[in-house]
N, C-alpha and C. Protein backbone atom coordinates (compact mmCIF):
# COMPACT_ATOMS: atom_id res chain seq x y z
N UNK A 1 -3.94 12.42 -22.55
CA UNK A 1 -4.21 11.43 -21.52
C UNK A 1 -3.07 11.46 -20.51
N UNK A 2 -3.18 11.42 -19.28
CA UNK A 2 -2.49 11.68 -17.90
C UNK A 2 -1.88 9.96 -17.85
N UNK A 3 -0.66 9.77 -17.31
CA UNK A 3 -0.16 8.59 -17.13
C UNK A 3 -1.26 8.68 -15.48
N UNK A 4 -1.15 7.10 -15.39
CA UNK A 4 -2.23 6.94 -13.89
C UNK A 4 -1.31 5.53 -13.24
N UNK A 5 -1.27 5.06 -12.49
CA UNK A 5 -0.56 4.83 -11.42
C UNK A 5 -1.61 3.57 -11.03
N UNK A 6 -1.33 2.27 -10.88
CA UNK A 6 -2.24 0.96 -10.39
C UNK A 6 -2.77 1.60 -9.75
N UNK A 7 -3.18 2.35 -8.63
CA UNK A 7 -4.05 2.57 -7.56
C UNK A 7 -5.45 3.55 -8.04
N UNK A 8 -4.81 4.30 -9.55
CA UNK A 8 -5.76 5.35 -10.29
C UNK A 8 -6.63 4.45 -10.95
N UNK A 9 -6.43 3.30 -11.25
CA UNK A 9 -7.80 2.75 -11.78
C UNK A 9 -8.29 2.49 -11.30
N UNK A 10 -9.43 2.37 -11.89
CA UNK A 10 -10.60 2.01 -11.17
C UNK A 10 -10.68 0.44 -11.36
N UNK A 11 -11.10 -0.43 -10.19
CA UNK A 11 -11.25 -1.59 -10.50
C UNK A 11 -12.71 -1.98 -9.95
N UNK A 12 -12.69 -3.15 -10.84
CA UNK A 12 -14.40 -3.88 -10.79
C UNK A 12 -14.83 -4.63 -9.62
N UNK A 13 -15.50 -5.01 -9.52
CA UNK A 13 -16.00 -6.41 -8.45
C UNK A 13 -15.17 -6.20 -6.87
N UNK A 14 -14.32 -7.43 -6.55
CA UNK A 14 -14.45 -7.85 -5.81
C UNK A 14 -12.97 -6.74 -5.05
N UNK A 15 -12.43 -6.71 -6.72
CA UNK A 15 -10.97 -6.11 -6.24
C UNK A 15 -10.96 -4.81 -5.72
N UNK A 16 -12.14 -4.14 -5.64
CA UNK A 16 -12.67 -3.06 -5.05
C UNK A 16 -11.45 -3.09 -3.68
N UNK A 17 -12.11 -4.16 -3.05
CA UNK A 17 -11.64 -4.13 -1.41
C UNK A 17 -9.60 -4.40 -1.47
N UNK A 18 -9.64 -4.74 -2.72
CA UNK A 18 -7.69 -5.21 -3.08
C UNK A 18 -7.34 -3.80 -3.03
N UNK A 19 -8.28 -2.99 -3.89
CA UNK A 19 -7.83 -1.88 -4.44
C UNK A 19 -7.69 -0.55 -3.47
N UNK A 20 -8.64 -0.90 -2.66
CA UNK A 20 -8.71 -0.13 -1.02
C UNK A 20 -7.38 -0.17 -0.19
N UNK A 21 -7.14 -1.27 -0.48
CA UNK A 21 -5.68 -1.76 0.52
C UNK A 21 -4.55 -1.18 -0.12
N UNK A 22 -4.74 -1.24 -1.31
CA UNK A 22 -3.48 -0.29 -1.69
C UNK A 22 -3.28 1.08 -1.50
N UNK A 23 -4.58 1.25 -1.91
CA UNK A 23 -4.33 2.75 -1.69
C UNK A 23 -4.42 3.68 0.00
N UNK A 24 -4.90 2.37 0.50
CA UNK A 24 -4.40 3.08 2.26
C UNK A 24 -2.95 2.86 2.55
N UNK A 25 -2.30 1.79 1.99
CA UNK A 25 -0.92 1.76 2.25
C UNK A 25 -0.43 2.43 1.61
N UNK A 26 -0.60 3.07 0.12
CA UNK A 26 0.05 3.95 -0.43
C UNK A 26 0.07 5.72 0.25
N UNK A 27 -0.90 5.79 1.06
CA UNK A 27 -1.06 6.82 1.81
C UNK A 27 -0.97 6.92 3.38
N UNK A 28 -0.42 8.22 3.74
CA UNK A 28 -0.56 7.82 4.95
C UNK A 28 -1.72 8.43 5.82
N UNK A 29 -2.65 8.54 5.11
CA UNK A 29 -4.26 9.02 5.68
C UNK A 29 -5.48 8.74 4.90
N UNK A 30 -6.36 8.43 5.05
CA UNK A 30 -7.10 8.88 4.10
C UNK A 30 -8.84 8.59 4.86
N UNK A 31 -10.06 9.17 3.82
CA UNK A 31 -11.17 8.80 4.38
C UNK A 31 -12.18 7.81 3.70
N UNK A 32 -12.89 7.67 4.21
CA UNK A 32 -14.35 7.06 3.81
C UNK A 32 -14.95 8.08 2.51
N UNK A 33 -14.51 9.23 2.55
CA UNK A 33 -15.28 9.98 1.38
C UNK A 33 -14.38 9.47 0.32
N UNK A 34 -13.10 9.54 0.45
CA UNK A 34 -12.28 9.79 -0.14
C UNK A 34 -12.29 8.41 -1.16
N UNK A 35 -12.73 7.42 -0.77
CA UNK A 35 -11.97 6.03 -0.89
C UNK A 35 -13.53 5.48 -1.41
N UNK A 36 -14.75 5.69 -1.09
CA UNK A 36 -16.19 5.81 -1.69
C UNK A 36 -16.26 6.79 -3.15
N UNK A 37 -15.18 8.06 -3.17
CA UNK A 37 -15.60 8.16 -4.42
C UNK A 37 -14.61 7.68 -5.46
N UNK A 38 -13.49 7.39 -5.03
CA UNK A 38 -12.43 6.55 -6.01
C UNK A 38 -12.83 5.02 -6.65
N UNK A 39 -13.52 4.91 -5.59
CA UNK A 39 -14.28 3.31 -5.84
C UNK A 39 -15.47 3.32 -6.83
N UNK A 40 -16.46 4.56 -6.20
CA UNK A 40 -17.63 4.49 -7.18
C UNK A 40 -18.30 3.55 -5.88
N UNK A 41 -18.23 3.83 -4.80
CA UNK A 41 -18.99 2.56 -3.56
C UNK A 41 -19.50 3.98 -2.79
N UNK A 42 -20.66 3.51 -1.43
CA UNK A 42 -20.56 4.38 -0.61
C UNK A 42 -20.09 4.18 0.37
N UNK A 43 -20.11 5.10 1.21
CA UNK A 43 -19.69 5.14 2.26
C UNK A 43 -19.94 3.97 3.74
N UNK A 44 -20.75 3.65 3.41
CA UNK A 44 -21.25 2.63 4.06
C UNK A 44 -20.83 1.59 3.50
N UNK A 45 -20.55 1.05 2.22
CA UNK A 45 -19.73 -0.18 1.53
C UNK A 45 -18.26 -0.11 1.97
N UNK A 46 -17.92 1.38 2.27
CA UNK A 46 -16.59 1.39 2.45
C UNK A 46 -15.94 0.63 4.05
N UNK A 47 -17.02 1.03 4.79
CA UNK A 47 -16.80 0.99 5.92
C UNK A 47 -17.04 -0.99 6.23
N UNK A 48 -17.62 -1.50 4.97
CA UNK A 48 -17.57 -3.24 5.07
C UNK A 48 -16.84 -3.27 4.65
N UNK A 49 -16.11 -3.19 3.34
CA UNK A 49 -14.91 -3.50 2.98
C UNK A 49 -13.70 -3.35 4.12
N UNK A 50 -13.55 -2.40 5.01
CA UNK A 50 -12.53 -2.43 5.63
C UNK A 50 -12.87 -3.54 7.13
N UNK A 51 -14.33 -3.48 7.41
CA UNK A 51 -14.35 -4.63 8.36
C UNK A 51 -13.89 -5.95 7.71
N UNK A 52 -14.08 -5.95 6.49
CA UNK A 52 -13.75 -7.60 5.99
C UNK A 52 -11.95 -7.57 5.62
N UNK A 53 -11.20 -6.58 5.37
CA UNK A 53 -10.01 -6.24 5.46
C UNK A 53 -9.52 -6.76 7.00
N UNK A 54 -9.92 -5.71 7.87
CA UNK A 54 -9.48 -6.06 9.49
C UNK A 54 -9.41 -7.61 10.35
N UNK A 55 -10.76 -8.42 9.41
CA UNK A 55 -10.72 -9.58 10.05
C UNK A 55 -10.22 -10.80 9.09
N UNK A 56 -9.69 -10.03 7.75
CA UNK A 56 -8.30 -11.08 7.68
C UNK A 56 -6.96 -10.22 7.70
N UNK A 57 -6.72 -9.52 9.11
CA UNK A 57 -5.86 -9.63 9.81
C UNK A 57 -4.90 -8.32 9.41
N UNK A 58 -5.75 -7.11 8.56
CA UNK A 58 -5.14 -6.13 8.72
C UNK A 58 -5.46 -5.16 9.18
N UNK A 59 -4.41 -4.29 10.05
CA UNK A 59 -4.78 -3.59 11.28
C UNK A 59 -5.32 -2.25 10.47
N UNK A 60 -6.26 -2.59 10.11
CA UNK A 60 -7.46 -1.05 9.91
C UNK A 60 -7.52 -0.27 11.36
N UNK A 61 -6.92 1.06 10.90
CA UNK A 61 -7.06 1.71 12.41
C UNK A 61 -8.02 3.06 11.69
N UNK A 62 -9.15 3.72 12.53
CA UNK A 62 -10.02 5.21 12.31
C UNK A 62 -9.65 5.70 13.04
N UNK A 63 -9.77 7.50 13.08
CA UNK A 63 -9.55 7.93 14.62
C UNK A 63 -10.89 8.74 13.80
N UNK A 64 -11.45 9.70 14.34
CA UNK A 64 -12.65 10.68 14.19
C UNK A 64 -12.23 12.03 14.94
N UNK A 65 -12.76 13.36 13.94
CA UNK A 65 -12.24 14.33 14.33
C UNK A 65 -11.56 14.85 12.73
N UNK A 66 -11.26 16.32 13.65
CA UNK A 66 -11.03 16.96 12.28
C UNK A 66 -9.93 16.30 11.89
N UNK A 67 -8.83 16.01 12.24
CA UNK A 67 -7.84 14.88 11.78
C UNK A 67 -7.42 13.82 11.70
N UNK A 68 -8.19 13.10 11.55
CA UNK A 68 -9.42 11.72 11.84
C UNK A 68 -8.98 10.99 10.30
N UNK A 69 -9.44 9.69 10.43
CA UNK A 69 -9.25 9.45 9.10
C UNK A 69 -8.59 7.78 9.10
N UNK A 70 -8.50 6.93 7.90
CA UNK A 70 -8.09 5.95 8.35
C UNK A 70 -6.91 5.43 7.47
N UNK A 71 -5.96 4.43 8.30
CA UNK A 71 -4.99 4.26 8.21
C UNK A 71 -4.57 2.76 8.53
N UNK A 72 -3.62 2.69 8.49
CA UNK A 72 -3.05 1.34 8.82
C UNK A 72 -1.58 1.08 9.50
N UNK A 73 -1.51 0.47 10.10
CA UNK A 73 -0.30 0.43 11.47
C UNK A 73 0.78 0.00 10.60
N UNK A 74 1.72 1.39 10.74
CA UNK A 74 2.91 1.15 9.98
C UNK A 74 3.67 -0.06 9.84
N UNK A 75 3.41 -1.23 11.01
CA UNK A 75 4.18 -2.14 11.66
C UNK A 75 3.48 -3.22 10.44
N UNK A 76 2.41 -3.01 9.77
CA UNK A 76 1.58 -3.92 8.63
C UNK A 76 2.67 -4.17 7.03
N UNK A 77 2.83 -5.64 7.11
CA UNK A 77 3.80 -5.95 5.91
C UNK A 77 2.41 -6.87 4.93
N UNK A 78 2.36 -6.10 3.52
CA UNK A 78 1.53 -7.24 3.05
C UNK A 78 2.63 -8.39 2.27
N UNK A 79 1.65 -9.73 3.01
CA UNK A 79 2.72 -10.84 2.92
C UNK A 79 1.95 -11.62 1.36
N UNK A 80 2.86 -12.66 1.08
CA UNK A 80 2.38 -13.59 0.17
C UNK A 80 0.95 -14.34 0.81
N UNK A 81 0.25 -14.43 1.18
CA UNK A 81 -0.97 -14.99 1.75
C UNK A 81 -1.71 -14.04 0.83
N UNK A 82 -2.02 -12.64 0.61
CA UNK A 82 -2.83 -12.23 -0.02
C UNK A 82 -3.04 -12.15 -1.59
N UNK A 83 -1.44 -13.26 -2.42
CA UNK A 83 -1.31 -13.32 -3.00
C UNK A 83 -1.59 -15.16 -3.99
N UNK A 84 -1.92 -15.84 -2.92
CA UNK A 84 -2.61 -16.89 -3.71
C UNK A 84 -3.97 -17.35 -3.86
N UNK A 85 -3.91 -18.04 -5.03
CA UNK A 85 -4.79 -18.40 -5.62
C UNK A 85 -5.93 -19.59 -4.83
C-alpha cells in the first residue's frame, strides 16, 4: 500500500468541492479532466463546483488552449471563514 497524501483521497458528498480547493491550491495547474476523474464527478459537475467556489469569493481563474487549465490567483489566502462550523 502507497502512503497517499489528504488530497489522494477520495472524499464523499459535499467535501467533493473542499477537496477540489485543495487540490487546485496544491497545484499550480490543473483541469476539468483531471479533477472529474479524481473526484469520480463529471466534467460538467466540475465546472459547478468551481462556480459555487468563485462566488464564495475564490478567484477561480480558466484560460483555454493547449496550456489552458485552471488555477487560482496566487494572491488567494484560505482564511478561517472556510473553516467554521
Amino acid at each position: 500500500m502507497t502512503k497517499e497524501s489528504a488530497c489522494d483521497i477520495i472524499i464523499a458528498g459535499d467535501f467533493k468541492i473542499f477537496g477540489m480547493l485543495l487540490t487546485i491550491l496544491n497545484k499550480e495547474k490543473t483541469t476539468a479532466k483531471y479533477l472529474a476523474d479524481r473526484y469520480m464527478i463529471s466534467p460538467r459537475t466540475v465546472y459547478r463546483y468551481l462556480d459555487i467556489l468563485n462566488l464564495n469569493g475564490v478567484p477561480i481563474m480558466t484560460k483555454s488552449g493547449k496550456n489552458g487549465g485552471i488555477y487560482i490567483l496566487n494572491s488567494f489566502k484560505l482564511n478561517n471563514l472556510y473553516f467554521s462550523i
